[in-house]
C-alpha atoms as a PDB file:
ATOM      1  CA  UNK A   1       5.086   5.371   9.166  1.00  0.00           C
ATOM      2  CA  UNK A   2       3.871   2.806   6.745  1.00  0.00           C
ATOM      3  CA  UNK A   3       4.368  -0.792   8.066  1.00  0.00           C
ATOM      4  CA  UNK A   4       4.762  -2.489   4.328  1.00  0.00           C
ATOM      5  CA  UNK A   5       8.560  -2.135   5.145  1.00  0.00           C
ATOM      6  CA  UNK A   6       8.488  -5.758   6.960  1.00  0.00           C
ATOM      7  CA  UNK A   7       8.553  -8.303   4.601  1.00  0.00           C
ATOM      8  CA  UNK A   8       5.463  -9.579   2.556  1.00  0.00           C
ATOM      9  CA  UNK A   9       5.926 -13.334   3.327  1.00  0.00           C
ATOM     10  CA  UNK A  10       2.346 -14.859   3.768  1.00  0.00           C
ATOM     11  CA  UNK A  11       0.173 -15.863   0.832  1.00  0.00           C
ATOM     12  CA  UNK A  12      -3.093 -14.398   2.092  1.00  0.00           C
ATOM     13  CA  UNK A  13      -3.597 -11.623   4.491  1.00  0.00           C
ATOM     14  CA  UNK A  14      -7.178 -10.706   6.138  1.00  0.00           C
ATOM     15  CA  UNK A  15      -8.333  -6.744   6.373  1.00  0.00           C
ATOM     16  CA  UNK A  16      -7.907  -6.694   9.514  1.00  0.00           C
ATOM     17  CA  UNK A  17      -3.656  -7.650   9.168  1.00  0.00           C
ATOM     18  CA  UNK A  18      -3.576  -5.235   6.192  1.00  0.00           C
ATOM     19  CA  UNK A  19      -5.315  -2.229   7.508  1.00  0.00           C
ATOM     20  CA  UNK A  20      -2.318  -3.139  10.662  1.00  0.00           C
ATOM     21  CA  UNK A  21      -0.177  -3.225   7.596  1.00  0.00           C
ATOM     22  CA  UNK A  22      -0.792   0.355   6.312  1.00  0.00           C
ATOM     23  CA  UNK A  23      -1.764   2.015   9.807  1.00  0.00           C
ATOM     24  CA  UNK A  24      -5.142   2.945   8.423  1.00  0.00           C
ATOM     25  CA  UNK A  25      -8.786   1.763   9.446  1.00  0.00           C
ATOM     26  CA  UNK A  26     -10.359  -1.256   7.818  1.00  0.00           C
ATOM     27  CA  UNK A  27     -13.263   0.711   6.868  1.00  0.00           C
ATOM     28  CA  UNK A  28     -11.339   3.158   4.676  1.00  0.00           C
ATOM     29  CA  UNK A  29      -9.653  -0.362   3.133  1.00  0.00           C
ATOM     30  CA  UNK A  30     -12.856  -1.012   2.191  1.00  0.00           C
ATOM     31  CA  UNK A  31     -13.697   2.154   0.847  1.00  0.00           C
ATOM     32  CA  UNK A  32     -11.055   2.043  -1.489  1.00  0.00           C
ATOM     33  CA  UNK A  33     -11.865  -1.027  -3.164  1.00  0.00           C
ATOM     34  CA  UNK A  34     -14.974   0.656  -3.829  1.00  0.00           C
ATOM     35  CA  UNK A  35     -13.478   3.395  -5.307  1.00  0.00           C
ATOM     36  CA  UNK A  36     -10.331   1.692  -6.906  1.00  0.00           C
ATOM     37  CA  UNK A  37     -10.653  -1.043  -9.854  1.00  0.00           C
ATOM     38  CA  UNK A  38      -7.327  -2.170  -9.458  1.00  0.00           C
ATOM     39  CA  UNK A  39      -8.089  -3.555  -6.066  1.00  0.00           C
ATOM     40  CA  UNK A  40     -10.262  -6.509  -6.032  1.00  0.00           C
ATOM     41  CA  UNK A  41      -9.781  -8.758  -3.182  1.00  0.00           C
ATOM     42  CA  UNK A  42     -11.098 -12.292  -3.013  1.00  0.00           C
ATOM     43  CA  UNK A  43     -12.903 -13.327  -0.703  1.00  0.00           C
ATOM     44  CA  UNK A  44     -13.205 -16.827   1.145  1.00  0.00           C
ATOM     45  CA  UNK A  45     -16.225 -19.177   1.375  1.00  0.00           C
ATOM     46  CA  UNK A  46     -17.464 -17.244   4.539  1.00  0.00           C
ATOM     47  CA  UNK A  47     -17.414 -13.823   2.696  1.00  0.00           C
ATOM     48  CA  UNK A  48     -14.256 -12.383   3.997  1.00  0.00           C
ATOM     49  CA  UNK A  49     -11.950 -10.576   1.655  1.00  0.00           C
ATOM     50  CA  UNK A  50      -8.343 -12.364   1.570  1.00  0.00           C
ATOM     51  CA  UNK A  51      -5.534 -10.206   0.259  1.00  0.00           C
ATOM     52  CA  UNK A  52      -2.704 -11.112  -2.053  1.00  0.00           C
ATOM     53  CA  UNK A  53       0.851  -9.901  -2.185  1.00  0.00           C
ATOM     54  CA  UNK A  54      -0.422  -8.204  -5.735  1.00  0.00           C
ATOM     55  CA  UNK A  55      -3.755  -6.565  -3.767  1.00  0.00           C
ATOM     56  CA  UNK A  56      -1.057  -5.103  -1.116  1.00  0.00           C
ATOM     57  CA  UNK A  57       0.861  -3.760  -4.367  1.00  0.00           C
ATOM     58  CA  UNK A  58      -2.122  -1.785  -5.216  1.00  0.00           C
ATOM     59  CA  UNK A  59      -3.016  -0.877  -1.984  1.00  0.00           C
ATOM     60  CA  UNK A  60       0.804   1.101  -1.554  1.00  0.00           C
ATOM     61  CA  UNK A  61       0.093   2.373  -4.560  1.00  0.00           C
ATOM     62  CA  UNK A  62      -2.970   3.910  -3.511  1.00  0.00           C
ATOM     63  CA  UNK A  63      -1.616   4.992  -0.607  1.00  0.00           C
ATOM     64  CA  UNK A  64       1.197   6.300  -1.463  1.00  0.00           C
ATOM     65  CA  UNK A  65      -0.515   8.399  -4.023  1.00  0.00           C
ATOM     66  CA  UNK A  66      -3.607   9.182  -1.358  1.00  0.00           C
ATOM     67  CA  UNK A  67      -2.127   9.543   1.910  1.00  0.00           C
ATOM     68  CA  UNK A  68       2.004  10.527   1.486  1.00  0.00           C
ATOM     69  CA  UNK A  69       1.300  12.268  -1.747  1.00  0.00           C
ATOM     70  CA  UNK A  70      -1.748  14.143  -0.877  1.00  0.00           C
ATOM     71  CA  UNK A  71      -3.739  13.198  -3.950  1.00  0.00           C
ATOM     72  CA  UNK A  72      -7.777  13.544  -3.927  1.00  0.00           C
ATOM     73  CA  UNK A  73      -9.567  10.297  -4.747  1.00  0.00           C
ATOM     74  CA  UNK A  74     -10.012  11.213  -8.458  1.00  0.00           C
ATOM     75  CA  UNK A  75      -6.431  12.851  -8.638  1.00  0.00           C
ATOM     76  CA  UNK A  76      -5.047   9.194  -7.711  1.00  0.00           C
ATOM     77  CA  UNK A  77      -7.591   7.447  -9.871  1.00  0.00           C
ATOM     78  CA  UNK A  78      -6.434   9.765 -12.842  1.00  0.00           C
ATOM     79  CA  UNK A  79      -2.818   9.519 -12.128  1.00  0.00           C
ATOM     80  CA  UNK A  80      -2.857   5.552 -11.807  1.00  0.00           C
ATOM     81  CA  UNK A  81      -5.211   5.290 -15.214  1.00  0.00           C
ATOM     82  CA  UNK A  82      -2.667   7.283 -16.989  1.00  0.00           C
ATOM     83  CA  UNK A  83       0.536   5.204 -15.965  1.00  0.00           C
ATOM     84  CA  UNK A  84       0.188   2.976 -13.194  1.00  0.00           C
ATOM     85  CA  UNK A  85       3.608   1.209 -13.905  1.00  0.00           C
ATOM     86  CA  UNK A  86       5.270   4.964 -13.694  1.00  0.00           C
ATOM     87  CA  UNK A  87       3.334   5.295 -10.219  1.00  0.00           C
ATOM     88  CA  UNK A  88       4.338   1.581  -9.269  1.00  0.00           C
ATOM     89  CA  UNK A  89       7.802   2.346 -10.148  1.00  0.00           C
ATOM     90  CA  UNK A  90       8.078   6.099  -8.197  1.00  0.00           C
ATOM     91  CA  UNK A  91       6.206   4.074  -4.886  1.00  0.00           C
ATOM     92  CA  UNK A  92       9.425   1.498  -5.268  1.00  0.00           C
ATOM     93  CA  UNK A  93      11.787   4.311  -5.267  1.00  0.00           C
ATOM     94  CA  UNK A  94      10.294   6.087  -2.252  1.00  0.00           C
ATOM     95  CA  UNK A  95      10.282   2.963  -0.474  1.00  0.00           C
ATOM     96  CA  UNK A  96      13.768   2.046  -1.544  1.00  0.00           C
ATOM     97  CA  UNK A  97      14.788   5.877  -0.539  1.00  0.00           C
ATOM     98  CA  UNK A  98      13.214   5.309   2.827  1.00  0.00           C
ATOM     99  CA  UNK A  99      14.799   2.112   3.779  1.00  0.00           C
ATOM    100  CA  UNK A 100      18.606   4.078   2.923  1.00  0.00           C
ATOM    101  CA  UNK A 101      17.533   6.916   4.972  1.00  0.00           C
ATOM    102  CA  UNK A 102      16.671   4.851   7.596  1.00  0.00           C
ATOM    103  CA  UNK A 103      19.719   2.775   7.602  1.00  0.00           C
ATOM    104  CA  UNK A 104      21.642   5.730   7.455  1.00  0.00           C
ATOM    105  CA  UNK A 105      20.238   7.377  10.284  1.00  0.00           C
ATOM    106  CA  UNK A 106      20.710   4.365  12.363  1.00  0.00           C
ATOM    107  CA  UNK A 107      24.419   4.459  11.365  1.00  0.00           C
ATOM    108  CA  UNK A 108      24.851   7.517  12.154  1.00  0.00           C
ATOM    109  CA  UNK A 109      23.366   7.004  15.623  1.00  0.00           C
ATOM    110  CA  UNK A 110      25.624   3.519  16.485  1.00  0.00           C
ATOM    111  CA  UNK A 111      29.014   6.472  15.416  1.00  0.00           C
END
């Protein structure tokens, strides 16, 4: 399960915390920026990329479309250059319907 749930409170993250973030490998992190142009990290005076709050956005978009959805690279690429804010607006509901269901579940358990 995706651990973007826990709040976004720093300014900058490092791949290595966001990769933790999303469960996934910092290599395939990478891989997407290559492959993604709405994901273009910064990167500090030594090199390494530094993530925003807004780079994380993109990333849940991506994965949501890549990895939950089961979209290929260019399916995702198409579907976020068609309507990204419709995509950024379904990833908000899923999340939002995943927090409920989880609360629920745990109320149900503590009846």
């Amino acid at each position: 399960m995706l651990n973007t749930r826990k709040r976004i409170e720093k300014l900058y993250y490092s791949i290595g915390e966001v990769a933790e973030l999303f469960e996934v490998n910092a290599s395939l992190i990478r891989y997407w920026e290559k492959e993604f142009n709405i994901l273009k990290p910064r990167k500090n005076k030594k090199g390494n990329r530094i993530y925003t709050k807004e780079d994380l956005e993109q990333l849940r978009i991506i994965y949501h479309l890549v990895k939950e959805r089961g979209y290929t690279l260019q399916g995702a690429k198409e579907k976020i250059r068609q309507n990204r804010d419709d995509v950024a607006r379904n990833v908000e509901i899923n999340d939002t319907l995943t927090r409920l269901k989880e609360f629920l579940l745990e109320l149900k358990k503590d009846l």
